[in-house]
C-alpha atoms as a PDB file:
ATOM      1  CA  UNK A   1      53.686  -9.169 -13.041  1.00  0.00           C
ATOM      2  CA  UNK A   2      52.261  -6.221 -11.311  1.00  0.00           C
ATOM      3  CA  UNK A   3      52.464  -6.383  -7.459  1.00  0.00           C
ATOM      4  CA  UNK A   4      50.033  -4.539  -4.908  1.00  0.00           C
ATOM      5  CA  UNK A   5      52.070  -1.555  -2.991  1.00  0.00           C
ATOM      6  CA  UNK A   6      50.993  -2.070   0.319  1.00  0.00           C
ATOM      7  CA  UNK A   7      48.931   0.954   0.892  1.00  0.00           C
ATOM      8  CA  UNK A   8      46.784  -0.850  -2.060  1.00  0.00           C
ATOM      9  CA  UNK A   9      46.810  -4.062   0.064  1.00  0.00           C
ATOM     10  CA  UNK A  10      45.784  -1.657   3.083  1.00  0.00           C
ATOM     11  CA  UNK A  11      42.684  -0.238   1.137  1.00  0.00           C
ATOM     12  CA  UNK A  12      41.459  -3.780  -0.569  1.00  0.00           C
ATOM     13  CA  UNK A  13      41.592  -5.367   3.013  1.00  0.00           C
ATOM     14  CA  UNK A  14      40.003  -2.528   4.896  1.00  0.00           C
ATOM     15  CA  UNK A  15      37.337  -2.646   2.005  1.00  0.00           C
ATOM     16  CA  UNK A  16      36.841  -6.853   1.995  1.00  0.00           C
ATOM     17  CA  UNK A  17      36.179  -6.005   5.645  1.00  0.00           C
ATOM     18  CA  UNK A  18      33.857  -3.481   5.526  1.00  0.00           C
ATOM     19  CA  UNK A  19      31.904  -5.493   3.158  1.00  0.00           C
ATOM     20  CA  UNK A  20      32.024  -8.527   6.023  1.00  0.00           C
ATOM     21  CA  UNK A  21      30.980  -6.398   8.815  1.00  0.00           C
ATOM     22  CA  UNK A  22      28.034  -4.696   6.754  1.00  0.00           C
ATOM     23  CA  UNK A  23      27.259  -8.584   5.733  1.00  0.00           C
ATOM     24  CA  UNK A  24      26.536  -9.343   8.742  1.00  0.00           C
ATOM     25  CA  UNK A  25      25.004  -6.669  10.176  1.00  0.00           C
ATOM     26  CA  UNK A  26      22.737  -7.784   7.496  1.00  0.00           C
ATOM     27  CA  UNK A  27      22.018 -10.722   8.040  1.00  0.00           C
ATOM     28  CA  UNK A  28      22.325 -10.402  12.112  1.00  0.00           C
ATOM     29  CA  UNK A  29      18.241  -9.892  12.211  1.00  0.00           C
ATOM     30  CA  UNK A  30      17.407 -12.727   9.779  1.00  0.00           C
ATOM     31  CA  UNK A  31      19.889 -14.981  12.003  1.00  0.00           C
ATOM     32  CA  UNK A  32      17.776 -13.937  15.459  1.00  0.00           C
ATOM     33  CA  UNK A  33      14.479 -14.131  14.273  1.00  0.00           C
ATOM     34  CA  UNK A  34      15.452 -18.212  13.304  1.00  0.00           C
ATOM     35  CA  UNK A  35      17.073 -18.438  16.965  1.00  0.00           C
ATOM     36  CA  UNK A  36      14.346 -17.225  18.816  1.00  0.00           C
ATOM     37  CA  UNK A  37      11.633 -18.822  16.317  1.00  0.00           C
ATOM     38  CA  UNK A  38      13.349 -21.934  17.609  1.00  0.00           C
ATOM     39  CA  UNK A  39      13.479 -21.269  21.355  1.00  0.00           C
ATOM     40  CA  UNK A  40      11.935 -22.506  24.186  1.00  0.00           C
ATOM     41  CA  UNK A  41       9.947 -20.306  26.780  1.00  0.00           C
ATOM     42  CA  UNK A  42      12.305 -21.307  29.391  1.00  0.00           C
ATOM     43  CA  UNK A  43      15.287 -19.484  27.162  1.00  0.00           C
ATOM     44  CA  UNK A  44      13.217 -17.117  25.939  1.00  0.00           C
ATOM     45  CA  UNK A  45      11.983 -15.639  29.034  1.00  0.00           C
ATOM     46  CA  UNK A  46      15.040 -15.863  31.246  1.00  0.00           C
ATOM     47  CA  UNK A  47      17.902 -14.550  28.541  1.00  0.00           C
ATOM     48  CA  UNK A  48      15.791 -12.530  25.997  1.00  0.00           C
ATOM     49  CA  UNK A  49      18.395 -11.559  23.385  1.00  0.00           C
ATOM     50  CA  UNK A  50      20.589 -14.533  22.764  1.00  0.00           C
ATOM     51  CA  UNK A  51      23.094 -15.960  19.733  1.00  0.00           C
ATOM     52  CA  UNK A  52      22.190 -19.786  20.225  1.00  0.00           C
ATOM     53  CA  UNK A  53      19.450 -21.177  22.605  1.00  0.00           C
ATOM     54  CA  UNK A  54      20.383 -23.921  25.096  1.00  0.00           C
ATOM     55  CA  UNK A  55      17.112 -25.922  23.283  1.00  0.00           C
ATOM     56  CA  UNK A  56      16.039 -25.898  19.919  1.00  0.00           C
ATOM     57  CA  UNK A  57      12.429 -26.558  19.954  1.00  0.00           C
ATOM     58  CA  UNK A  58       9.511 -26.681  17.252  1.00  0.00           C
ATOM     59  CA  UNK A  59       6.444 -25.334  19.939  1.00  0.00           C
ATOM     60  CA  UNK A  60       6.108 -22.047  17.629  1.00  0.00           C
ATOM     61  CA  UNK A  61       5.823 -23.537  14.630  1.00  0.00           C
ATOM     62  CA  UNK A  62       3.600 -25.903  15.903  1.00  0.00           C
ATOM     63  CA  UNK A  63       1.664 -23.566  16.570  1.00  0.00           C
ATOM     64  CA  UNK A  64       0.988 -22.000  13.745  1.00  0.00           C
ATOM     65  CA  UNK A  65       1.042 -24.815  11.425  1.00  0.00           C
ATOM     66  CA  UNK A  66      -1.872 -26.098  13.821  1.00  0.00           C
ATOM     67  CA  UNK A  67      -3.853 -22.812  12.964  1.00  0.00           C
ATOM     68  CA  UNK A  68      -6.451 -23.078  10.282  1.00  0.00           C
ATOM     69  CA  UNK A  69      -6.325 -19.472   9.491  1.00  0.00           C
ATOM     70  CA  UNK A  70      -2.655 -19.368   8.890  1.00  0.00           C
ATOM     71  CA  UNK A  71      -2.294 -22.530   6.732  1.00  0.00           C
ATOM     72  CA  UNK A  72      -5.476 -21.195   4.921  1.00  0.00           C
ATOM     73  CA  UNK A  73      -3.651 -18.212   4.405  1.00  0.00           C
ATOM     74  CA  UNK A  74      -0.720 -19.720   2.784  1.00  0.00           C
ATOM     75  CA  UNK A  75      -2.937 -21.251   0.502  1.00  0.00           C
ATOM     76  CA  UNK A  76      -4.861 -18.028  -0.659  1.00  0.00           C
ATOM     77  CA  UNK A  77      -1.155 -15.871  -0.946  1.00  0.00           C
ATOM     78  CA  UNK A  78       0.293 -18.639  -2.986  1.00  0.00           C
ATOM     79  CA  UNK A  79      -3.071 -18.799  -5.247  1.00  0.00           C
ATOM     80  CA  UNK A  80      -2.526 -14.996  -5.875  1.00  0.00           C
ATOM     81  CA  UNK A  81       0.993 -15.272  -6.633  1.00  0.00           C
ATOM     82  CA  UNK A  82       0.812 -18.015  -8.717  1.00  0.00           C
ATOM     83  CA  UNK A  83      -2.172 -16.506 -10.875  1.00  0.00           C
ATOM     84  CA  UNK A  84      -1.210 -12.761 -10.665  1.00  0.00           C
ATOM     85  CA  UNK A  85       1.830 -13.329 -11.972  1.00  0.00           C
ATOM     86  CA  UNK A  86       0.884 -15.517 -15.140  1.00  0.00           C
ATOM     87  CA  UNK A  87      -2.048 -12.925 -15.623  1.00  0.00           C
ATOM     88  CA  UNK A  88       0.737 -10.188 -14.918  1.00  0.00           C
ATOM     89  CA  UNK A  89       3.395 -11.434 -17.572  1.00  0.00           C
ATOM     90  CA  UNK A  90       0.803 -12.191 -20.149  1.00  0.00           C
ATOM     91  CA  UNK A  91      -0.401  -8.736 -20.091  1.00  0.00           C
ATOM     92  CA  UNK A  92       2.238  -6.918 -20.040  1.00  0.00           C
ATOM     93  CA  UNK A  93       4.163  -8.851 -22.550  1.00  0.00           C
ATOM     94  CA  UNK A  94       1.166  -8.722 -24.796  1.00  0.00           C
ATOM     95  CA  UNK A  95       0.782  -5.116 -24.892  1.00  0.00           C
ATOM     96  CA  UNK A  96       4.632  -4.382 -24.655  1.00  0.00           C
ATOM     97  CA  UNK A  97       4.771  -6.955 -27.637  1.00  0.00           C
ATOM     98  CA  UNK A  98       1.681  -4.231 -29.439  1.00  0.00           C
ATOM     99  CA  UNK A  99       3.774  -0.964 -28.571  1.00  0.00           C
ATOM    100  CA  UNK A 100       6.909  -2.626 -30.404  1.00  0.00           C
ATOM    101  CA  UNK A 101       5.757  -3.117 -33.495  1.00  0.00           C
ATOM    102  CA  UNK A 102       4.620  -0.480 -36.185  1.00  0.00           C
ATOM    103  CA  UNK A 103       1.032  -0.073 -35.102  1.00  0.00           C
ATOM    104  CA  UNK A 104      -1.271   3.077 -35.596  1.00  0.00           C
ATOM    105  CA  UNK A 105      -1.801   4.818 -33.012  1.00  0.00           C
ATOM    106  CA  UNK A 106       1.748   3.557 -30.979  1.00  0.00           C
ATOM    107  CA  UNK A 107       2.604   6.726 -29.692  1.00  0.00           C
ATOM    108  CA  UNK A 108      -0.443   7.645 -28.384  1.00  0.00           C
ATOM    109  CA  UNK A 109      -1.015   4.668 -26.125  1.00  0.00           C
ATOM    110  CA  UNK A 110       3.136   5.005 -25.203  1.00  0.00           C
ATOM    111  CA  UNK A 111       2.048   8.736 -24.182  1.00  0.00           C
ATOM    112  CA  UNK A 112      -0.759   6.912 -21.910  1.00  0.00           C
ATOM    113  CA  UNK A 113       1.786   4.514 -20.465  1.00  0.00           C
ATOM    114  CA  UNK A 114       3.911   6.723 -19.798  1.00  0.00           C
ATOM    115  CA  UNK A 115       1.155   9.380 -18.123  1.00  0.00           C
ATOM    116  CA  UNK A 116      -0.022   6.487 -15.604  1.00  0.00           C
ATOM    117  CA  UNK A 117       3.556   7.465 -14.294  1.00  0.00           C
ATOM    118  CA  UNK A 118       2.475  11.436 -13.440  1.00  0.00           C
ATOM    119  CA  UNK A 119      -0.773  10.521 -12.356  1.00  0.00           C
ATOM    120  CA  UNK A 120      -3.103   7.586 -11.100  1.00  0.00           C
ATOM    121  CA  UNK A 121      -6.552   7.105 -10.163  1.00  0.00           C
ATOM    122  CA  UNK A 122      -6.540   7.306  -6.360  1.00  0.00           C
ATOM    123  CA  UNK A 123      -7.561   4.884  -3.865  1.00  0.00           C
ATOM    124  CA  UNK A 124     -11.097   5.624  -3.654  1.00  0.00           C
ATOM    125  CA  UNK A 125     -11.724   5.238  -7.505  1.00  0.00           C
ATOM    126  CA  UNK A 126     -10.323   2.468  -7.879  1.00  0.00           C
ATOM    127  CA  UNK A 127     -12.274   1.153  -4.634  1.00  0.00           C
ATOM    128  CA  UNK A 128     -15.489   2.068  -6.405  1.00  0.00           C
ATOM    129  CA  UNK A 129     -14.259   0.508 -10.130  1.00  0.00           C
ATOM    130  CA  UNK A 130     -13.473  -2.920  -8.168  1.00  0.00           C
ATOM    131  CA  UNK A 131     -16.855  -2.518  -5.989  1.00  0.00           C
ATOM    132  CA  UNK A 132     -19.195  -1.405  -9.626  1.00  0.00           C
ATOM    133  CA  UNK A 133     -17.612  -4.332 -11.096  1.00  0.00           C
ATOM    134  CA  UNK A 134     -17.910  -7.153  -8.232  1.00  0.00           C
ATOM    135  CA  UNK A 135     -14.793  -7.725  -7.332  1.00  0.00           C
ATOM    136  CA  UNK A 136     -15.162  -7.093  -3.617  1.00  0.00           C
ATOM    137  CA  UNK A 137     -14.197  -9.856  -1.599  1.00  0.00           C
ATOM    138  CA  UNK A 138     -12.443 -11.972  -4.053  1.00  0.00           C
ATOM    139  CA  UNK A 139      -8.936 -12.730  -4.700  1.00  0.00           C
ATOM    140  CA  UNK A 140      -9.288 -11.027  -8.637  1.00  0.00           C
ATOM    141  CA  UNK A 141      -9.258  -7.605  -6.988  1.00  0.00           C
ATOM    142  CA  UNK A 142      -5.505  -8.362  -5.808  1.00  0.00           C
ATOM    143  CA  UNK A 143      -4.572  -9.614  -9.015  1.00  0.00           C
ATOM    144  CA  UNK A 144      -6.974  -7.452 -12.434  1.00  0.00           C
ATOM    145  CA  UNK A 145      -6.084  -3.515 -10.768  1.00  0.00           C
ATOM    146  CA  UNK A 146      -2.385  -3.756 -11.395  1.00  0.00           C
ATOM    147  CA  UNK A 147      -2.402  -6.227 -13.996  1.00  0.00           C
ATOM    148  CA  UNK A 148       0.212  -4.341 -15.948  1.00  0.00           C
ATOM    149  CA  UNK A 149       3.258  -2.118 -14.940  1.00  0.00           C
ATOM    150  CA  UNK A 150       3.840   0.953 -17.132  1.00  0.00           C
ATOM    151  CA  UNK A 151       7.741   0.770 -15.488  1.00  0.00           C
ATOM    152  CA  UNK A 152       7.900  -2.732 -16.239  1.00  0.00           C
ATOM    153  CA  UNK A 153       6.028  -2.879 -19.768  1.00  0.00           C
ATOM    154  CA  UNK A 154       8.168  -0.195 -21.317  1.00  0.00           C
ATOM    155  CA  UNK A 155      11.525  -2.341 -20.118  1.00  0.00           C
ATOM    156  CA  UNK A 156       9.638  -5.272 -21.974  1.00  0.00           C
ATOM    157  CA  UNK A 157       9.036  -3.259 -24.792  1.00  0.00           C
ATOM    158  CA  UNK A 158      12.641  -2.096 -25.320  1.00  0.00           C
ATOM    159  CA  UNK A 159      13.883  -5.825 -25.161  1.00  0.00           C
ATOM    160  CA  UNK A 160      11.263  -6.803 -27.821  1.00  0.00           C
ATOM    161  CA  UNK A 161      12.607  -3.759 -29.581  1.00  0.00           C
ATOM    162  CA  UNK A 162      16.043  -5.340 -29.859  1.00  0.00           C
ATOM    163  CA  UNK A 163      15.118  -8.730 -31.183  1.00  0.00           C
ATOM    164  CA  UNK A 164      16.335  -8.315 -34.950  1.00  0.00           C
ATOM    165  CA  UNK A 165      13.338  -7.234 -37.221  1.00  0.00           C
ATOM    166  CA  UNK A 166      14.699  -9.835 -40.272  1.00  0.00           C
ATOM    167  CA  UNK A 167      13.004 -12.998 -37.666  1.00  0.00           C
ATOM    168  CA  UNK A 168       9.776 -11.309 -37.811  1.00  0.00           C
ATOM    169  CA  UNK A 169       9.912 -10.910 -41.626  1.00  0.00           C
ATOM    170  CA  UNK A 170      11.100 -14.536 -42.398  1.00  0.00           C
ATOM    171  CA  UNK A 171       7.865 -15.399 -40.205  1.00  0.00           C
ATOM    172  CA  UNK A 172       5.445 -13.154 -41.826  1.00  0.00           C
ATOM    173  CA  UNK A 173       6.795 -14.416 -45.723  1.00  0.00           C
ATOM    174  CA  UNK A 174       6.456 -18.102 -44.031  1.00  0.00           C
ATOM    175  CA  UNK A 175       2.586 -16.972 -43.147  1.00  0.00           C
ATOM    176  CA  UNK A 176       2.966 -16.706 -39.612  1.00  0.00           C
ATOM    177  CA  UNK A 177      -0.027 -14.607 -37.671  1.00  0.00           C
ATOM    178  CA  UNK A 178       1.255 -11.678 -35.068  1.00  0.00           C
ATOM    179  CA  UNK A 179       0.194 -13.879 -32.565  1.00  0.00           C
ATOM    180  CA  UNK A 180       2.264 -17.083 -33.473  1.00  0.00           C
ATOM    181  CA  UNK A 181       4.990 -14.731 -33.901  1.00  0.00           C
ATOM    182  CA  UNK A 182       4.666 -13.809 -30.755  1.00  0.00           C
ATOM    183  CA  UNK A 183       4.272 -17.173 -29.000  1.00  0.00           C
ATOM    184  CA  UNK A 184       6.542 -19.068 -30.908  1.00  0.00           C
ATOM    185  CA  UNK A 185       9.483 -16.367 -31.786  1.00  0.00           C
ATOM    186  CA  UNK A 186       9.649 -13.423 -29.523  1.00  0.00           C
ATOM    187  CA  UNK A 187       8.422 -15.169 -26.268  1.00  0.00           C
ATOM    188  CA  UNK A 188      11.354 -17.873 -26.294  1.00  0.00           C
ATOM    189  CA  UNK A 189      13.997 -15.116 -27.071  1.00  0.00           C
ATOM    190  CA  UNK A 190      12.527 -13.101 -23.710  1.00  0.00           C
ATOM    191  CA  UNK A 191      13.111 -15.654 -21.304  1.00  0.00           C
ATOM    192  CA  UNK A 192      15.601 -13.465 -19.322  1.00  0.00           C
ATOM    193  CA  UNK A 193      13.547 -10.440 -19.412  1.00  0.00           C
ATOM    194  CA  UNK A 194      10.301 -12.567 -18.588  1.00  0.00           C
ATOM    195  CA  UNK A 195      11.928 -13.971 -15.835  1.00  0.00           C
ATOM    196  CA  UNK A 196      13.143 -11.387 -13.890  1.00  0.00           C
ATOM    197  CA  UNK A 197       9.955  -9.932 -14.348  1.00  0.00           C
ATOM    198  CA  UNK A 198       8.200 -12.457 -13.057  1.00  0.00           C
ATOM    199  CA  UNK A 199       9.851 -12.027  -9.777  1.00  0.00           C
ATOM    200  CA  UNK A 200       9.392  -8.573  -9.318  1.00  0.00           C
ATOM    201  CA  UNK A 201       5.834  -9.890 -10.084  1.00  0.00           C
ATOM    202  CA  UNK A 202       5.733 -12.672  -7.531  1.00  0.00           C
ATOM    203  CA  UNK A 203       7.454 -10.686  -4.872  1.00  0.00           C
ATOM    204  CA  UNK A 204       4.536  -8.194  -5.137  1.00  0.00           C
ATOM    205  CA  UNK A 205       2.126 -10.413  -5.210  1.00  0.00           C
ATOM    206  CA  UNK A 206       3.378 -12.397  -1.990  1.00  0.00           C
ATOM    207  CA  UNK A 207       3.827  -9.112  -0.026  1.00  0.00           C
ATOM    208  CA  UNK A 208       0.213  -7.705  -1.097  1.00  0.00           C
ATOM    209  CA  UNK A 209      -1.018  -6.364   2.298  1.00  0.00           C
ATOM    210  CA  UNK A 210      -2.796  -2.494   1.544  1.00  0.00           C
ATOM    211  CA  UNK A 211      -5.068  -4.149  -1.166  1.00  0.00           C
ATOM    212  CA  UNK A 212      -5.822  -7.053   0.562  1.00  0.00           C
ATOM    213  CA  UNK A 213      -6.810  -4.888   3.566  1.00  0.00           C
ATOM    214  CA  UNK A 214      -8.844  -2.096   1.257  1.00  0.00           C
ATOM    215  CA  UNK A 215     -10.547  -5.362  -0.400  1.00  0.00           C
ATOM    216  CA  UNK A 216     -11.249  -8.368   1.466  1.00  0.00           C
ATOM    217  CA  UNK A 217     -13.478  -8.441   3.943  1.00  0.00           C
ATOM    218  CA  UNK A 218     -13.889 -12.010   4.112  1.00  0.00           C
ATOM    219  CA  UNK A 219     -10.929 -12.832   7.208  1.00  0.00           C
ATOM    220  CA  UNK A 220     -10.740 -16.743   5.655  1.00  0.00           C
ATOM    221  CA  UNK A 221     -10.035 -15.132   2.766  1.00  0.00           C
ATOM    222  CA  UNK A 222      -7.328 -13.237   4.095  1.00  0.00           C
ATOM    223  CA  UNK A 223      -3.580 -13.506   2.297  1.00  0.00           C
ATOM    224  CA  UNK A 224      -0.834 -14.192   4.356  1.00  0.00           C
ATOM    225  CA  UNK A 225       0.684 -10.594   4.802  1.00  0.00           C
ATOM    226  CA  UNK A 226      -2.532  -9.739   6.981  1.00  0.00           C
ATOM    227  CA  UNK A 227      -2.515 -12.565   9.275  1.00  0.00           C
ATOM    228  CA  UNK A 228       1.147 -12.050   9.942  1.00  0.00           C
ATOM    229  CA  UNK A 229       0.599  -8.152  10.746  1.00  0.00           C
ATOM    230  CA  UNK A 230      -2.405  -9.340  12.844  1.00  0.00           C
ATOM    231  CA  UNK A 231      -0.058 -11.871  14.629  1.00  0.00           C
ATOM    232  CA  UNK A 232       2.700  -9.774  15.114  1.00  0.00           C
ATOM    233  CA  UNK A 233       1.128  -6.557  15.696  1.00  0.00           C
ATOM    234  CA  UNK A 234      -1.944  -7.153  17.679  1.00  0.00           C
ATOM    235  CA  UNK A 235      -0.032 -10.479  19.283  1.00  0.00           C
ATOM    236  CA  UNK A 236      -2.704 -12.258  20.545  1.00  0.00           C
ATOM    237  CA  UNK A 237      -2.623 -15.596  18.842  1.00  0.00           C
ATOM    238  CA  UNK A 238      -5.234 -17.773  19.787  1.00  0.00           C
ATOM    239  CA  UNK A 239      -8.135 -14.818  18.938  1.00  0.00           C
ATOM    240  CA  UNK A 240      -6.003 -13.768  15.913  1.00  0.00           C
ATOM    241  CA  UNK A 241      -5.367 -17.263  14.231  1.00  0.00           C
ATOM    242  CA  UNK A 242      -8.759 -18.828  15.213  1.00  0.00           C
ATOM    243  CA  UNK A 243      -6.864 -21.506  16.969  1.00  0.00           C
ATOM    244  CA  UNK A 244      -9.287 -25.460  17.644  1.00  0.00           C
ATOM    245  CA  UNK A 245      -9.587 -25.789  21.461  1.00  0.00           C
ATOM    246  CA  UNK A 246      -6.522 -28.381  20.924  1.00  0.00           C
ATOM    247  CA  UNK A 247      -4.410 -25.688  19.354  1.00  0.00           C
ATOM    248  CA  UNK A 248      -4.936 -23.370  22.132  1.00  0.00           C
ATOM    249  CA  UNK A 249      -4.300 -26.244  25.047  1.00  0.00           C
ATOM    250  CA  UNK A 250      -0.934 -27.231  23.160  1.00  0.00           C
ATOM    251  CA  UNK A 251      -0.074 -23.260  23.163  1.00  0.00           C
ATOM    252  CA  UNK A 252      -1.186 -23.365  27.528  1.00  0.00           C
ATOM    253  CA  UNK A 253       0.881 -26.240  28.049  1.00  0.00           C
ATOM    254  CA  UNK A 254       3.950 -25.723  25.879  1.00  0.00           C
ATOM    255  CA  UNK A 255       3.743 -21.528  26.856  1.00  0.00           C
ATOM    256  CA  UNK A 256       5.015 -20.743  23.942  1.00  0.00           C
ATOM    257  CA  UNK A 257       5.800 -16.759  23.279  1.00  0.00           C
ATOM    258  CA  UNK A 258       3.847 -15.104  21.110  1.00  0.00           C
ATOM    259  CA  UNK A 259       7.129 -13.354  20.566  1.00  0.00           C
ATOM    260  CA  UNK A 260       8.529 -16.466  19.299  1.00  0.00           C
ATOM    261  CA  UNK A 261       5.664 -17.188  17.092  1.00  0.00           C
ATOM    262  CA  UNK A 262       5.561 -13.539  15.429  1.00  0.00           C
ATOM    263  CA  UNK A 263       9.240 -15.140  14.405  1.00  0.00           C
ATOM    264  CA  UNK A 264       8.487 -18.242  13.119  1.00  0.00           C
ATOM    265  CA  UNK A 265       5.631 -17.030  11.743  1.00  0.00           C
ATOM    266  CA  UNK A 266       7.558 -14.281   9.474  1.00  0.00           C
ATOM    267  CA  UNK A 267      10.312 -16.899   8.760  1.00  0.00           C
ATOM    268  CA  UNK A 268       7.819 -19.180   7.599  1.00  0.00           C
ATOM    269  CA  UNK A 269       6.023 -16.012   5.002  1.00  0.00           C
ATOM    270  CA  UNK A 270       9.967 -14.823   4.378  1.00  0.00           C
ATOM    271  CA  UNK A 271      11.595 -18.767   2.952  1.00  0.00           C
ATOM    272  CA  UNK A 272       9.386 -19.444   0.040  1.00  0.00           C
ATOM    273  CA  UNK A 273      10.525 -15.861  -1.822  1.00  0.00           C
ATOM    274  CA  UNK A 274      13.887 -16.545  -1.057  1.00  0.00           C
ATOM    275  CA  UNK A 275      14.216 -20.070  -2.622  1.00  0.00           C
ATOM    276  CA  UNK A 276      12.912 -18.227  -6.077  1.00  0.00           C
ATOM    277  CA  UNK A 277      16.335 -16.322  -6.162  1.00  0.00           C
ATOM    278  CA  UNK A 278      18.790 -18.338  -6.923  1.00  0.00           C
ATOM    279  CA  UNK A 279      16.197 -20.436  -9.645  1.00  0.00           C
ATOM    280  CA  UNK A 280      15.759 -17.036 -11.300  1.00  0.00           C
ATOM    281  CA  UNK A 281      19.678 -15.520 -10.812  1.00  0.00           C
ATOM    282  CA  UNK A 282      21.152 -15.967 -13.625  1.00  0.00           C
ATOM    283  CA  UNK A 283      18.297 -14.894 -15.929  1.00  0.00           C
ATOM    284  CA  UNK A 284      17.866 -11.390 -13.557  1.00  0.00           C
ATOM    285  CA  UNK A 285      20.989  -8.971 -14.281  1.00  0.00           C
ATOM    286  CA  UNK A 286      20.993 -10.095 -17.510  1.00  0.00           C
ATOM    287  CA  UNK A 287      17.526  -9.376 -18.488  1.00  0.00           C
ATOM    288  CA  UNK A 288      17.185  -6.005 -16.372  1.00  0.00           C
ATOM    289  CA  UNK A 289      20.299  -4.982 -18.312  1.00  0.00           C
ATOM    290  CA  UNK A 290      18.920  -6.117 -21.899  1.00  0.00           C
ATOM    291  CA  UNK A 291      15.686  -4.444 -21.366  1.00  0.00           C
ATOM    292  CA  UNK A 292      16.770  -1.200 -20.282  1.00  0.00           C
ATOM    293  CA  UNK A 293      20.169  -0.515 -22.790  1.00  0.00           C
ATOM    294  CA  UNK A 294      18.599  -2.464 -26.099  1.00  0.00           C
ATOM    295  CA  UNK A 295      15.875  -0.352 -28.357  1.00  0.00           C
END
């Protein structure tokens, strides 16, 4: 049985604690912003930075849970998740599905995908495009623009690539169509490539901010990246969030921080990504890896 020198034992401990520190050095500002989203104005105001409030209170999140303009928010980011990713991973898988298979004309439009890389239409032609075509002011012009990724649809391309050509055949001499091939064969067999997809996918889609900004002019429309920047940044919360008078006389009596709300509110816009991980973990190595090595 082979035994560590202790030099070896040295280096593996002084590396299992440099991973630790760098852990939580990590995770040091996700653990503040809960403590102070969770602190009274008393606390708040009289420590500043502190490791565990004397009080845990809720006055933050009541706050913003009592704005209309936030909750409405949450609403309209988790619509454009939600549908920009299903429209996402149905395009993309379609066409990387087309640019797998023998078609004519396959290597121009992989010479096209792959030129979208090099160069890309600008910001104020594509502002025009999604003003010519109506879009202006609705959710669609977060979600039709960027519909498809060329990175993403040539990884889904070389996974569909690897799927073993024989299936296809014994589907086509059964009388199978492209599309049922597609739906009922190749589709099932890319659930770990689909999947980690779809987060990349939903993680854009919850972060949109630029777009939303270029594109909406409508504020109740507004996604919930822009009303936290507007909270945070600007800090004034009751102008911001388009508090009811009762919002605004629970904020005067409670004086809660707008500090403290910034927090809560980000913590709030940070949790719902963060459950998706470990739903989606097992399926994500494994289907980055297939994509990218198979073809």
């Amino acid at each position: 049985m082979y035994r560590k020198s202790l030099s070896e034992k040295t280096f593996d401990g002084s590396i299992i604690l440099l991973l630790v520190l760098t852990s939580l050095l990590m995770l040091f500002p996700f653990y503040y912003m809960i403590v102070i989203s969770f602190s009274s104005y008393d606390d708040y105001m009289r420590h500043g930075v502190m490791l565990w409030p004397k009080q845990w209170v809720l006055d933050a999140y009541r706050s913003i849970f009592e704005s209309r303009a936030f909750v409405r928010s949450i609403g309209s980011t988790v619509f454009v998740t939600v549908a920009g990713t299903l429209v996402d991973l149905i395009m993309t898988s379609s066409m990387a599905y087309a640019l797998s298979r023998d078609i004519p004309g396959r290597k121009f439009f992989n010479m096209m995908v792959v030129f979208t890389f090099l160069f890309g239409g600008g910001m104020i032609p594509t502002y025009l495009i999604i003003k010519s075509t109506g879009l202006i002011d609705t959710y669609w012009a977060l979600i039709v623009p960027g519909c498809i990724s060329a990175f993403n649809l040539i990884i889904i391309r070389q996974f569909f690539r690897g799927i073993p050509n024989e299936l296809n055949d014994a589907a086509l001499i059964d009388g199978a169509s492209e599309v049922k091939i597609f739906v009922l064969i190749v589709l099932p067999l890319s659930k770990p490539v689909l999947a980690a997809f779809s987060l990349f996918y939903a993680v854009g889609h919850w972060n949109t901010f630029f777009d939303a900004i270029l594109y909406l002019n409508d504020s109740t429309k507004w996604t919930l990246q822009v009303v936290l920047r507007q909270l945070v940044i600007l800090g004034n919360v009751s102008d911001t969030l388009h508090q009811s008078p009762e919002a605004r006389m629970t904020q005067l009596e409670h004086q809660t921080p707008p500090e403290t709300i910034g927090m809560a509110a980000v913590l709030v816009a940070t949790i719902p990504i963060l459950l998706l991980y470990p739903f989606l973990q097992k399926h994500f190595a494994k289907g980055v890896m297939l994509g990218s090595i198979k073809g």
